[in-house]
N, C-alpha and C. Protein backbone atom coordinates (compact mmCIF):
# COMPACT_ATOMS: atom_id res chain seq x y z
N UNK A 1 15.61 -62.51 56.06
CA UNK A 1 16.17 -63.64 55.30
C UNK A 1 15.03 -64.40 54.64
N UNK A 2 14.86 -64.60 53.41
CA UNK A 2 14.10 -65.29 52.64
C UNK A 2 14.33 -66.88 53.19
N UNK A 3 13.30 -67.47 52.85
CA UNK A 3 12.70 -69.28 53.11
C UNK A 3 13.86 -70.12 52.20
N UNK A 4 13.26 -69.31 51.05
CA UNK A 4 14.22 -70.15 49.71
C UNK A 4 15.42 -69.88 49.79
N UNK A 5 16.82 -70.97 49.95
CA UNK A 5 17.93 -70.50 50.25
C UNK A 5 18.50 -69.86 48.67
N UNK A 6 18.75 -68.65 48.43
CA UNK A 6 19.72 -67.87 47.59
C UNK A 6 20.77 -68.45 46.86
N UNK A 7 21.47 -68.57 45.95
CA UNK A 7 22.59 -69.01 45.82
C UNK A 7 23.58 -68.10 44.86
N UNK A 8 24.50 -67.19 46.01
CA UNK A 8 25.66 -66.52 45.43
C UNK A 8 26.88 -66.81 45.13
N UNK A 9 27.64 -66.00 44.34
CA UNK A 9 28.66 -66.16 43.38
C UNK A 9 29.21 -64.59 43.72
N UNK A 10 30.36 -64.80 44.57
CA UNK A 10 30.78 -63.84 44.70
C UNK A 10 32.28 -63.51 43.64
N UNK A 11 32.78 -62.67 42.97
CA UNK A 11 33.68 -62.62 42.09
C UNK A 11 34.77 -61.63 42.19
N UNK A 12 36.09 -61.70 43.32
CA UNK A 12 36.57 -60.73 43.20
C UNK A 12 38.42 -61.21 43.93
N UNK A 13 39.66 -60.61 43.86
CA UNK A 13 40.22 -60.64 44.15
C UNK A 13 40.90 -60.94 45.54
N UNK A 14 40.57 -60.62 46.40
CA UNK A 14 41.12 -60.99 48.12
C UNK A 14 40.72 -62.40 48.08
N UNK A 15 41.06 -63.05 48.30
CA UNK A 15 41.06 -64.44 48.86
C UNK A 15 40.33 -64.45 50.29
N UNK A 16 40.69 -63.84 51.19
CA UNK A 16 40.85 -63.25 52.88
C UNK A 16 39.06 -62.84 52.83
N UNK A 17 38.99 -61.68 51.99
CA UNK A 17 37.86 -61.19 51.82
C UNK A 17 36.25 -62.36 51.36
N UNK A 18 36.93 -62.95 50.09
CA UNK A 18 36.08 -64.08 49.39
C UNK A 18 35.60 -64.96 50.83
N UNK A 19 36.47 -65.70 51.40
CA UNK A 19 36.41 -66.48 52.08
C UNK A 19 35.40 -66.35 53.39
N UNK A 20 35.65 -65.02 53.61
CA UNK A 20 34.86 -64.65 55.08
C UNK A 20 33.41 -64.14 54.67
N UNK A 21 33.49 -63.84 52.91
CA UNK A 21 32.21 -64.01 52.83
C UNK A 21 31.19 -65.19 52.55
N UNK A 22 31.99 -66.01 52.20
CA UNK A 22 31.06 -66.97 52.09
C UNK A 22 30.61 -68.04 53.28
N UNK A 23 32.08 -67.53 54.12
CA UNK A 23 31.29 -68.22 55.19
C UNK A 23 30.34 -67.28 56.01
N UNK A 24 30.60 -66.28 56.25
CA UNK A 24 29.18 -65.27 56.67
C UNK A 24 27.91 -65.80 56.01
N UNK A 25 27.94 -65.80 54.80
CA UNK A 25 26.45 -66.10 53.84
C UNK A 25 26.02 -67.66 54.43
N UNK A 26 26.58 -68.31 54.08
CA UNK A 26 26.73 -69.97 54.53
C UNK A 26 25.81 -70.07 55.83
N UNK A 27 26.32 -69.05 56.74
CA UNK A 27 25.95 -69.39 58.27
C UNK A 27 24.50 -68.35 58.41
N UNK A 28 23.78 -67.69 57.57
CA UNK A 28 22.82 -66.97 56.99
C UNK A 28 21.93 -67.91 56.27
N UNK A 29 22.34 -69.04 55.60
CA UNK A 29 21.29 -69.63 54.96
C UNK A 29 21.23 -69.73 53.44
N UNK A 30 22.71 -69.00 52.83
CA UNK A 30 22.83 -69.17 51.23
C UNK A 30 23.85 -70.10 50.99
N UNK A 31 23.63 -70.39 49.90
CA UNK A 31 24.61 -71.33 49.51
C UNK A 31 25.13 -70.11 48.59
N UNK A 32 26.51 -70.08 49.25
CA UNK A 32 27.68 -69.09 48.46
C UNK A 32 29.16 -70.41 48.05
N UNK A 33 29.33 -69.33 47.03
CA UNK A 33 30.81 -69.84 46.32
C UNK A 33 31.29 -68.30 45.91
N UNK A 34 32.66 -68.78 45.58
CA UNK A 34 33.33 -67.33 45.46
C UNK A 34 34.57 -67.88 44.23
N UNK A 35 35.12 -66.92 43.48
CA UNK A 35 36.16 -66.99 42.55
C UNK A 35 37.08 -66.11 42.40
N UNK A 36 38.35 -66.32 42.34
CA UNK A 36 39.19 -65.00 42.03
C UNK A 36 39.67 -65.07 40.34
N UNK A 37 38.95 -65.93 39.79
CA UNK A 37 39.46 -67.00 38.11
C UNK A 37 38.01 -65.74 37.90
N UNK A 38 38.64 -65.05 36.65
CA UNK A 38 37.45 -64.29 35.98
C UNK A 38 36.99 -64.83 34.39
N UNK A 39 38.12 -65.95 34.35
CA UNK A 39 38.19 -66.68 32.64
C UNK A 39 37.20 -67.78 32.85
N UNK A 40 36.58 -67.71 31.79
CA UNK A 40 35.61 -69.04 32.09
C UNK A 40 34.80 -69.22 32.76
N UNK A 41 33.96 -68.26 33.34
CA UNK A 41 33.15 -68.08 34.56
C UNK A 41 32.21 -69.50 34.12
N UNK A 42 31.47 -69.58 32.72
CA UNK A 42 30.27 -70.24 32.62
C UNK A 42 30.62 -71.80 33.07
N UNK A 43 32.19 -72.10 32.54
CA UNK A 43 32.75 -73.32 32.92
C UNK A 43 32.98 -73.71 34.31
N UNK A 44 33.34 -73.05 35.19
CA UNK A 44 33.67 -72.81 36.47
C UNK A 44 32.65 -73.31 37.41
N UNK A 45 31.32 -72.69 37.19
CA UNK A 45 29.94 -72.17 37.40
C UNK A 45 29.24 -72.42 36.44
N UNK A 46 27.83 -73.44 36.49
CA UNK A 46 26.60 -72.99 36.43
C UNK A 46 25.45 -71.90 36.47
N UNK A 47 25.49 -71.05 35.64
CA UNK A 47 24.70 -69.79 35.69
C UNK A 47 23.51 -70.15 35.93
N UNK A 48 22.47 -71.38 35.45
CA UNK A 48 21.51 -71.67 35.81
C UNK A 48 21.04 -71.87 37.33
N UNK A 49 22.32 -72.31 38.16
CA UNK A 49 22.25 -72.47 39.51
C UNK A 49 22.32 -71.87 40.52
N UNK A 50 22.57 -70.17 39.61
CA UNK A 50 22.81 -68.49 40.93
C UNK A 50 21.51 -68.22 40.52
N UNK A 51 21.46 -67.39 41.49
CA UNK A 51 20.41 -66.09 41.79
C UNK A 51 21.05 -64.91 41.94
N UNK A 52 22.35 -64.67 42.48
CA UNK A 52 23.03 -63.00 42.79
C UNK A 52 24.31 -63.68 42.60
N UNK A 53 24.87 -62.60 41.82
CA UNK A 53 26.23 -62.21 41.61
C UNK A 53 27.33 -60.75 42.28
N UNK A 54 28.09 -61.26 42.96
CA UNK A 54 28.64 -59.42 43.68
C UNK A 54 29.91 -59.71 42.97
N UNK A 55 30.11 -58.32 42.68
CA UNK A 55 31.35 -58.71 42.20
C UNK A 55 32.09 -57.04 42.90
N UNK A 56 33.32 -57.85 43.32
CA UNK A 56 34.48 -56.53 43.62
C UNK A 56 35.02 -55.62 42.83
N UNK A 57 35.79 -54.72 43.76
CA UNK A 57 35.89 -53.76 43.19
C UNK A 57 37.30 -53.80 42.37
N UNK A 58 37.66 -54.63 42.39
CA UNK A 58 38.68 -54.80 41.56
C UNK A 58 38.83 -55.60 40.59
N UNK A 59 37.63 -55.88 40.20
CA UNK A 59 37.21 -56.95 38.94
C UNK A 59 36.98 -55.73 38.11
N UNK A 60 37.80 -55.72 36.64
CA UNK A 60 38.04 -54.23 35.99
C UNK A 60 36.38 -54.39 35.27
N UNK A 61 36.41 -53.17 34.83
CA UNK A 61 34.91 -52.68 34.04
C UNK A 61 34.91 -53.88 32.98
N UNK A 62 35.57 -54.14 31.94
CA UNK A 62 35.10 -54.84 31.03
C UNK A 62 35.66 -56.30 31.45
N UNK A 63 36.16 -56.74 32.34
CA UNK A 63 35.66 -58.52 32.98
C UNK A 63 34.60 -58.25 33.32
N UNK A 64 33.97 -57.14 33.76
CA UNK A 64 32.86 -57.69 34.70
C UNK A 64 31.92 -57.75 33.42
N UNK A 65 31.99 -56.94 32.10
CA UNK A 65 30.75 -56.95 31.70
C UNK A 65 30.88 -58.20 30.60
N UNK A 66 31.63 -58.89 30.17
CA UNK A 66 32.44 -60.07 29.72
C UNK A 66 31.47 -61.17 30.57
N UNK A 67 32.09 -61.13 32.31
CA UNK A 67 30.90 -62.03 32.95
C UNK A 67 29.54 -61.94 33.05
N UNK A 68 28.86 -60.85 32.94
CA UNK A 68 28.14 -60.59 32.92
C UNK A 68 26.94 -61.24 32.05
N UNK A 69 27.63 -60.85 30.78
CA UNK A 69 27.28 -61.41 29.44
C UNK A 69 27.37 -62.61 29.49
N UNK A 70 27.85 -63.49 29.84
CA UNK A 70 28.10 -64.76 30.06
C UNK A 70 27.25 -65.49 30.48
N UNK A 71 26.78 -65.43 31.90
CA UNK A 71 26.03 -65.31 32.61
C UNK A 71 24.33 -65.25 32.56
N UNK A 72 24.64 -64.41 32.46
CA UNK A 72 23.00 -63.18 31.23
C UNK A 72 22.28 -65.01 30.14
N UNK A 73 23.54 -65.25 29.45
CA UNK A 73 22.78 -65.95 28.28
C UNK A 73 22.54 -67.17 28.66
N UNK A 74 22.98 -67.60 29.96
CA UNK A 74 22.42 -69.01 30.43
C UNK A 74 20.93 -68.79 31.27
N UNK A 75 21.28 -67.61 32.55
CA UNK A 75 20.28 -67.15 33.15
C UNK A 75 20.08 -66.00 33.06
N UNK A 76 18.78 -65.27 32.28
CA UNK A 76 18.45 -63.66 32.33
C UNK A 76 18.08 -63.14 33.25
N UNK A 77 17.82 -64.45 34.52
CA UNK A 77 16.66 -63.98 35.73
C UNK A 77 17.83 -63.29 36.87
N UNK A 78 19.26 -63.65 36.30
CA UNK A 78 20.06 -63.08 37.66
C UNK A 78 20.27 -61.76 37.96
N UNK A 79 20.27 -61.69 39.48
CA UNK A 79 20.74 -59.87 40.15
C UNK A 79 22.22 -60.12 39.99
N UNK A 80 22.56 -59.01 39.86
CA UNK A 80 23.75 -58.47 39.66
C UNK A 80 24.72 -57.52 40.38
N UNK A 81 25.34 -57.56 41.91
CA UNK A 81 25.56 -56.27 42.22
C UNK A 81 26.87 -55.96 42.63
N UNK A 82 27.31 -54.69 42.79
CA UNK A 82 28.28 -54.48 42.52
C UNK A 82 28.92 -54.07 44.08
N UNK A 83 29.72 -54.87 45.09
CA UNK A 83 30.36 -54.64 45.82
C UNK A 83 30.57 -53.05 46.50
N UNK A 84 30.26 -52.63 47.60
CA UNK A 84 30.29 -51.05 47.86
C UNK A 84 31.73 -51.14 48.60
N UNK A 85 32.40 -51.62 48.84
CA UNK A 85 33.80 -52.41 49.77
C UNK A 85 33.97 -54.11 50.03
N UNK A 86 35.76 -53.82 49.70
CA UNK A 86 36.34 -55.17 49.97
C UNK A 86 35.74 -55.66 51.99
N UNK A 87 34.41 -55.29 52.49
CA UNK A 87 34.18 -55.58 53.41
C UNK A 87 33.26 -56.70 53.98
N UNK A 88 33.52 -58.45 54.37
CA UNK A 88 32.82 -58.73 54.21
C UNK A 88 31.48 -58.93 55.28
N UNK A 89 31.60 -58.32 55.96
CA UNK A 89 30.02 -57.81 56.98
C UNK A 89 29.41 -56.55 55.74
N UNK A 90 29.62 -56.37 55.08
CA UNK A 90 28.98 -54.90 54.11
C UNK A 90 28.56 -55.89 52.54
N UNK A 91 29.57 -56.86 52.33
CA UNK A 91 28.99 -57.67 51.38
C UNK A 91 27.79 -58.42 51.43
N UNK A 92 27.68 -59.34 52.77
CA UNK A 92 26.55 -60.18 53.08
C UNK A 92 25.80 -59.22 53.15
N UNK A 93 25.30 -58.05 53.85
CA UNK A 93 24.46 -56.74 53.93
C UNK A 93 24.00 -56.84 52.75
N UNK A 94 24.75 -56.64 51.64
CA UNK A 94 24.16 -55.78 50.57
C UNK A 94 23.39 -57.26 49.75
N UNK A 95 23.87 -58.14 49.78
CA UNK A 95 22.97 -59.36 49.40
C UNK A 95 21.73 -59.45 50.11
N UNK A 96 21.86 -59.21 51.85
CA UNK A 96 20.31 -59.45 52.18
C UNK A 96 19.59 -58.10 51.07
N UNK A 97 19.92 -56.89 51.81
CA UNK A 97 19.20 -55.91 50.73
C UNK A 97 18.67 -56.65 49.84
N UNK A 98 19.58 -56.98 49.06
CA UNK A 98 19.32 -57.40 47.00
C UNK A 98 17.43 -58.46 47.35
N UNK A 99 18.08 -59.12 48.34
CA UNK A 99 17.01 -60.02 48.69
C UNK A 99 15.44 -59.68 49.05
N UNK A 100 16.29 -59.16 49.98
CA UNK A 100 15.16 -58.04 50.82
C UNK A 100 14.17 -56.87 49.89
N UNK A 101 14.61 -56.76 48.75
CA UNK A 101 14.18 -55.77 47.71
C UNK A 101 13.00 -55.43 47.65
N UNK A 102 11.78 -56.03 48.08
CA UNK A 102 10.22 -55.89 47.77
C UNK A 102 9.81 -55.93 49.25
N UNK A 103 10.45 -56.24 50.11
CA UNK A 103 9.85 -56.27 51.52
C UNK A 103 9.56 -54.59 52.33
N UNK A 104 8.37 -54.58 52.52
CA UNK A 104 7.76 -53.56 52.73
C UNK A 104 7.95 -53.68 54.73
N UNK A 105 8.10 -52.06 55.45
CA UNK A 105 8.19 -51.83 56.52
C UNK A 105 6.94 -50.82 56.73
N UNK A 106 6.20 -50.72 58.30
CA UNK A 106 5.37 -50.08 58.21
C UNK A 106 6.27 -48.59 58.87
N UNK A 107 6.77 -48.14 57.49
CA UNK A 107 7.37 -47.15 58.08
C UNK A 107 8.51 -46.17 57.08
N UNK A 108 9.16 -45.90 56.85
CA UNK A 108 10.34 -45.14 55.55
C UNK A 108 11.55 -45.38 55.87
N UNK A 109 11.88 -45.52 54.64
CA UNK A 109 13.58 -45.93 54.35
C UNK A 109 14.56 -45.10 54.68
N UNK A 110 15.46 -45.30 55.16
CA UNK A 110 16.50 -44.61 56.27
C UNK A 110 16.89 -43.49 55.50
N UNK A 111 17.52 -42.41 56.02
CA UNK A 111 18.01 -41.31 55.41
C UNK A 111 19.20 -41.35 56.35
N UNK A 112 20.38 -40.59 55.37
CA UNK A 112 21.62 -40.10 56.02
C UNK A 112 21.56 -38.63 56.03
N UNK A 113 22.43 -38.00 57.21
CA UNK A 113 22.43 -36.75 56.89
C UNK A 113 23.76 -36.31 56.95
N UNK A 114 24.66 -35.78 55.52
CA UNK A 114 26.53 -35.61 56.06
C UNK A 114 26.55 -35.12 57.23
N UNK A 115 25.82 -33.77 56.68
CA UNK A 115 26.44 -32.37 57.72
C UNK A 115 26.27 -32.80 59.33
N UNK A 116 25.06 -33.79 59.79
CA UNK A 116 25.07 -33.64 61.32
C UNK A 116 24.97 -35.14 61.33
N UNK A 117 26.26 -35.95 60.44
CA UNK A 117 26.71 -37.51 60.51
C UNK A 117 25.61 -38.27 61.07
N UNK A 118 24.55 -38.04 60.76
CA UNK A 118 23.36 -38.98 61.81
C UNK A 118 22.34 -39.90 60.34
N UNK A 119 22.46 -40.85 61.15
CA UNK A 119 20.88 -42.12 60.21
C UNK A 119 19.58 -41.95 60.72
N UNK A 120 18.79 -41.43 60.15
CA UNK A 120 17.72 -41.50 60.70
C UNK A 120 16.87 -42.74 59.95
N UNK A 121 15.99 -42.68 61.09
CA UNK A 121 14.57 -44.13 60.55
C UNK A 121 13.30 -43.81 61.44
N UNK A 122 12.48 -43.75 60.21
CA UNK A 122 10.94 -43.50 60.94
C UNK A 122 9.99 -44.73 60.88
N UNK A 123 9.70 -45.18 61.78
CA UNK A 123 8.24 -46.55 62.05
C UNK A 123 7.30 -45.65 62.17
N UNK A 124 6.53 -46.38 61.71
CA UNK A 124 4.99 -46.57 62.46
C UNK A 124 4.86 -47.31 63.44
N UNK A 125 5.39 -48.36 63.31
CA UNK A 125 4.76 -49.32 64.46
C UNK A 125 6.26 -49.94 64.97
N UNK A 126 6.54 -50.45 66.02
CA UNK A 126 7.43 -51.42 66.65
C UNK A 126 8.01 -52.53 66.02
N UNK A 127 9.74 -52.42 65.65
CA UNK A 127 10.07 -53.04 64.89
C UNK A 127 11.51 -53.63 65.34
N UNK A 128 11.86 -54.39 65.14
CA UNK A 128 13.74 -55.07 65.82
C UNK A 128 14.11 -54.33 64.58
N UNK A 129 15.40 -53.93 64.95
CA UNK A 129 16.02 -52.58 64.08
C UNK A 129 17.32 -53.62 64.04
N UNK A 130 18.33 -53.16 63.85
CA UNK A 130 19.89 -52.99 63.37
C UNK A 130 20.55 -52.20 62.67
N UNK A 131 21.27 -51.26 62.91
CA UNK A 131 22.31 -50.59 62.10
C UNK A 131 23.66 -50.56 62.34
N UNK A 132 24.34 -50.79 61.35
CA UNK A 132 25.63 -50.84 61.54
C UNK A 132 26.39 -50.26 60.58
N UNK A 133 27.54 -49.87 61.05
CA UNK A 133 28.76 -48.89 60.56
C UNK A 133 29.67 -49.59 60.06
N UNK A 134 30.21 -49.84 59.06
CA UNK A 134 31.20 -49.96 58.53
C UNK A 134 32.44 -49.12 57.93
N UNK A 135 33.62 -49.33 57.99
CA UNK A 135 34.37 -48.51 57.35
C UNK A 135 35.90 -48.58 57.23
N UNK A 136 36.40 -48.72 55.90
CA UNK A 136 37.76 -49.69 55.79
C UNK A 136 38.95 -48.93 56.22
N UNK A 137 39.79 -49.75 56.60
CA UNK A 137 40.92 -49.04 57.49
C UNK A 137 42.27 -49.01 56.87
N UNK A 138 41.91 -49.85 55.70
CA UNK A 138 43.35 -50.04 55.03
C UNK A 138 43.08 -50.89 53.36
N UNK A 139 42.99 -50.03 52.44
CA UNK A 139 42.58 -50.30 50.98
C UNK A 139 43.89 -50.88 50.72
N UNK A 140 44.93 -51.69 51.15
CA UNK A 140 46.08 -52.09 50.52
C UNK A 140 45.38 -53.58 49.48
N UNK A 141 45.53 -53.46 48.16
CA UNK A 141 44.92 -54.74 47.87
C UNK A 141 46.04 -55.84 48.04
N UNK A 142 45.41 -57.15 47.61
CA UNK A 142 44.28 -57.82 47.86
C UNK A 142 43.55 -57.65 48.66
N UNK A 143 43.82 -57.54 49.88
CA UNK A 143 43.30 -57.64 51.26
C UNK A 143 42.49 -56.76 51.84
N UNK A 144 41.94 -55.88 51.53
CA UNK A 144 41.30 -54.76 52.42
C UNK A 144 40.97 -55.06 53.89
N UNK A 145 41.61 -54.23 54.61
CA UNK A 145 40.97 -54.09 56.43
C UNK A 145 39.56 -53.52 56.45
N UNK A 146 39.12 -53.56 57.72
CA UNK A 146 38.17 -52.56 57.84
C UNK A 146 38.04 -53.64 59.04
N UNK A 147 36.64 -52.04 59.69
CA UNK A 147 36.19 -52.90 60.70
C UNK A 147 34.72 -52.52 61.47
N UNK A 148 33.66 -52.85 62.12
CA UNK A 148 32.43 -52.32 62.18
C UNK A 148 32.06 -52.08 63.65
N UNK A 149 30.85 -51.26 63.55
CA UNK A 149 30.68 -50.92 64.90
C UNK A 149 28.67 -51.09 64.55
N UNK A 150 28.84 -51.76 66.01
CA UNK A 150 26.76 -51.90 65.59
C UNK A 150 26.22 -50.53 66.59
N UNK A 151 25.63 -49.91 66.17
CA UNK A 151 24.50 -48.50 66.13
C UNK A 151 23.62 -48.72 67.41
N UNK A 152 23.00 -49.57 66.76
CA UNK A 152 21.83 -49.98 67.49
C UNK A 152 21.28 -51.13 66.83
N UNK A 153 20.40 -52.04 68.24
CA UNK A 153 20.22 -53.54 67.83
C UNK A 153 18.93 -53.64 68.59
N UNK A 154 18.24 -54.25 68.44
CA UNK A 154 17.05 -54.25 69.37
C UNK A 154 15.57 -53.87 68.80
N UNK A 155 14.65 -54.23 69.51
CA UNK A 155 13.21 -53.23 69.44
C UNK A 155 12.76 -52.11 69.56
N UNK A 156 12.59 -51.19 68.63
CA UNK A 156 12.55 -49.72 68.23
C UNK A 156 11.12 -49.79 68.49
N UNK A 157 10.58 -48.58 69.12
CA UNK A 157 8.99 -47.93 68.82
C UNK A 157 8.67 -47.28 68.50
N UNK A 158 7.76 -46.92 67.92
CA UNK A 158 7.59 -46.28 66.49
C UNK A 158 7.47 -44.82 66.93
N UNK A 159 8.12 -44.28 65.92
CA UNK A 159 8.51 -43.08 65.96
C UNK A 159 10.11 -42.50 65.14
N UNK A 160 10.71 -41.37 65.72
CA UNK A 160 11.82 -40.91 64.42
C UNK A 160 12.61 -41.26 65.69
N UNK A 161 13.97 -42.57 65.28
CA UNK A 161 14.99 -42.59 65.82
C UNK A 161 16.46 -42.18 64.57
N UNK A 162 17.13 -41.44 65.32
CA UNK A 162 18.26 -41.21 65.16
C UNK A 162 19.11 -41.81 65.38
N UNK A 163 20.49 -42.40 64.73
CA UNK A 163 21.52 -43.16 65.08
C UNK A 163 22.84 -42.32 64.87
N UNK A 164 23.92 -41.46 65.26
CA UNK A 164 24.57 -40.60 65.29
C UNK A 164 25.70 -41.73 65.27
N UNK A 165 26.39 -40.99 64.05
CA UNK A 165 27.86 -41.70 63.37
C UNK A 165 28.95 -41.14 64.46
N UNK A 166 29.67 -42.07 64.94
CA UNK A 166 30.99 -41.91 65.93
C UNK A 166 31.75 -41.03 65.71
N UNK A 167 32.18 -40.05 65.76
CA UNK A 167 33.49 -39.50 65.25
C UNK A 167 34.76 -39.99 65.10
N UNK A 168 34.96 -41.34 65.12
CA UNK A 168 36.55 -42.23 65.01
C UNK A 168 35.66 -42.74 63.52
N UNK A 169 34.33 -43.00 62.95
CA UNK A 169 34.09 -43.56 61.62
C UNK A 169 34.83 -42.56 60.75
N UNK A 170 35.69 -42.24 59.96
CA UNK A 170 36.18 -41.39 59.57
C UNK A 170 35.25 -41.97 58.05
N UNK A 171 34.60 -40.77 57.23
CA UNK A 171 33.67 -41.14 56.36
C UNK A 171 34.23 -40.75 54.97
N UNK A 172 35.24 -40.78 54.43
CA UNK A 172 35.48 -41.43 53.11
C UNK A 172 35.92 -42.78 52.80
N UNK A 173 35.22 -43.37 53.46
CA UNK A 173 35.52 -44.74 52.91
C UNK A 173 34.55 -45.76 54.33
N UNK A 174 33.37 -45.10 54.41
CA UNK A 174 32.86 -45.63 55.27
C UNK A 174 31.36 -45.96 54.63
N UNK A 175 30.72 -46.83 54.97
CA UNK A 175 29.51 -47.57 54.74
C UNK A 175 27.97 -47.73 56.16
N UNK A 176 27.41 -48.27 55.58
CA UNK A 176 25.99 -48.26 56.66
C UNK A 176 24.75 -49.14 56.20
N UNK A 177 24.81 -50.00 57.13
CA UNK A 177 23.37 -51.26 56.90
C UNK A 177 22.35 -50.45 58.04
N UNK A 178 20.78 -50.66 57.42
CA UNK A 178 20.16 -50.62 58.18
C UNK A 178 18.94 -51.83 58.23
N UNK A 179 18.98 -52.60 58.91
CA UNK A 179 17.98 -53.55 59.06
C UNK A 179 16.68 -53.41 59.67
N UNK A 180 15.33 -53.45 59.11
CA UNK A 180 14.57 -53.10 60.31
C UNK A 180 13.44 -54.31 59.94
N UNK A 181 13.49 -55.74 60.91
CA UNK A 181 12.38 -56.53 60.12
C UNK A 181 12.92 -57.41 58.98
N UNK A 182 12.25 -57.55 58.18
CA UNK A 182 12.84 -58.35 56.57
C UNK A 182 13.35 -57.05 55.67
N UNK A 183 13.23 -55.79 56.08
CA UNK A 183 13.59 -54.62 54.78
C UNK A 183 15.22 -54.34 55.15
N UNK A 184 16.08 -54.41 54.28
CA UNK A 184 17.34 -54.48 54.62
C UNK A 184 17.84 -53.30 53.89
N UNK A 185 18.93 -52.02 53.78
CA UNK A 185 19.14 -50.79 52.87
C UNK A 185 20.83 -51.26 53.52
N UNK A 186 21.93 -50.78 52.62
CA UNK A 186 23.25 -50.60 52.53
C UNK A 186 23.58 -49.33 51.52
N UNK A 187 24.07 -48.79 52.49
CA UNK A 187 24.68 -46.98 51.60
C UNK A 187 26.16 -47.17 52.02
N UNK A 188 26.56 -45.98 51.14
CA UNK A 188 27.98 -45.33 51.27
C UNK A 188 27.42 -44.03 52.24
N UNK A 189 28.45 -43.69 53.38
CA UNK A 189 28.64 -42.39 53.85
C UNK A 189 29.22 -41.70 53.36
N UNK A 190 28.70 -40.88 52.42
CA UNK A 190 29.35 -39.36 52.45
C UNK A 190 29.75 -38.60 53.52
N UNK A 191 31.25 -37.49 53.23
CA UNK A 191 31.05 -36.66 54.16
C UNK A 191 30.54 -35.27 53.86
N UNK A 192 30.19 -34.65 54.56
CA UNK A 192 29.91 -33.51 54.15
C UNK A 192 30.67 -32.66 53.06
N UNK A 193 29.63 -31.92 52.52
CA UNK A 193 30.32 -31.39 51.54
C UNK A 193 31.01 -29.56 51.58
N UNK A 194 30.34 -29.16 52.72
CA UNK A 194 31.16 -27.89 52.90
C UNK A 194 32.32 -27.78 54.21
């Protein structure tokens, strides 16, 4: 988590969803707001006053690039990202990431593997880890379900740990944070492809 508190603008349909993210972020240290109004964003909002924008997946292609543009011409300096699920433990994730972007680990960035469902992460040196599973249980909109399972939490020593995906994560429509330190990564799980 960065010193300087963040300030997001989350933009998307669920109400349910909006809400639990901003209070997740809130209790993290950003000052979040959220909208399901895609008219008028600049009126609504201060573009000068974000740093990250997420926007859902159900904000169609050309609102988003409408806001975008909008946005863009007050502040050029803003991130921009695009929601991987109506999930909001996978939303706040992908904001630390965004955050986290330049923070260096003494060690390599996680890899997935379909075929034998496993995360791997290699240190060098001794590090407090986190990974967690996500994966939605019910795309009915507004609302998307889902629900998470943590991997592993704790002080890792350096070396190649493996984190092996559950077999109840059923992986088309499943996700993955890995935290290790200040370096934060959020993927989609694929499943295998043969």
């Amino acid at each position: 988590m960065t010193t300087t508190p963040k300030n997001v603008l989350i933009v998307g349909r669920s109400q349910l969803v909006l809400d639990t993210s901003v209070e997740l972020l809130s209790e993290r240290g950003y000052r979040a707001q959220a909208t399901r109004e895609f008219d008028n964003i600049t009126g609504q909002f201060d573009a000068r006053e974000l740093d990250i924008v997420v926007f859902g997946g159900q904000v169609a292609p050309d609102q988003k690039t409408e806001i975008r543009d909008a946005l863009l011409a007050a502040n050029p300096e803003l991130t921009f990202l695009q929601g991987l699920a109506g999930i909001p433990g996978l939303i706040v994730d992908q904001v630390e990431a965004a955050v986290a972007n330049d923070v260096l680990i003494p060690g390599q960035a996680p890899t997935y593997d379909a075929d034998k469902r496993v995360i791997g992460l290699s240190l060098f040196a001794p590090l407090e880890v986190k990974v967690t599973v996500y994966r939605a249980t019910a795309m009915v909109p507004p609302d998307p379900k889902s629900e998470a399972a943590v991997l592993a939490e704790g002080p890792l020593a350096p070396g190649e740990h493996i984190f092996p995906i559950p077999d109840s994560v059923v992986l088309n429509a499943a996700f993955a944070t890995v935290r290790a330190d200040g370096a934060s990564w959020s993927f989609r799980l694929y499943p295998a492809t043969s």
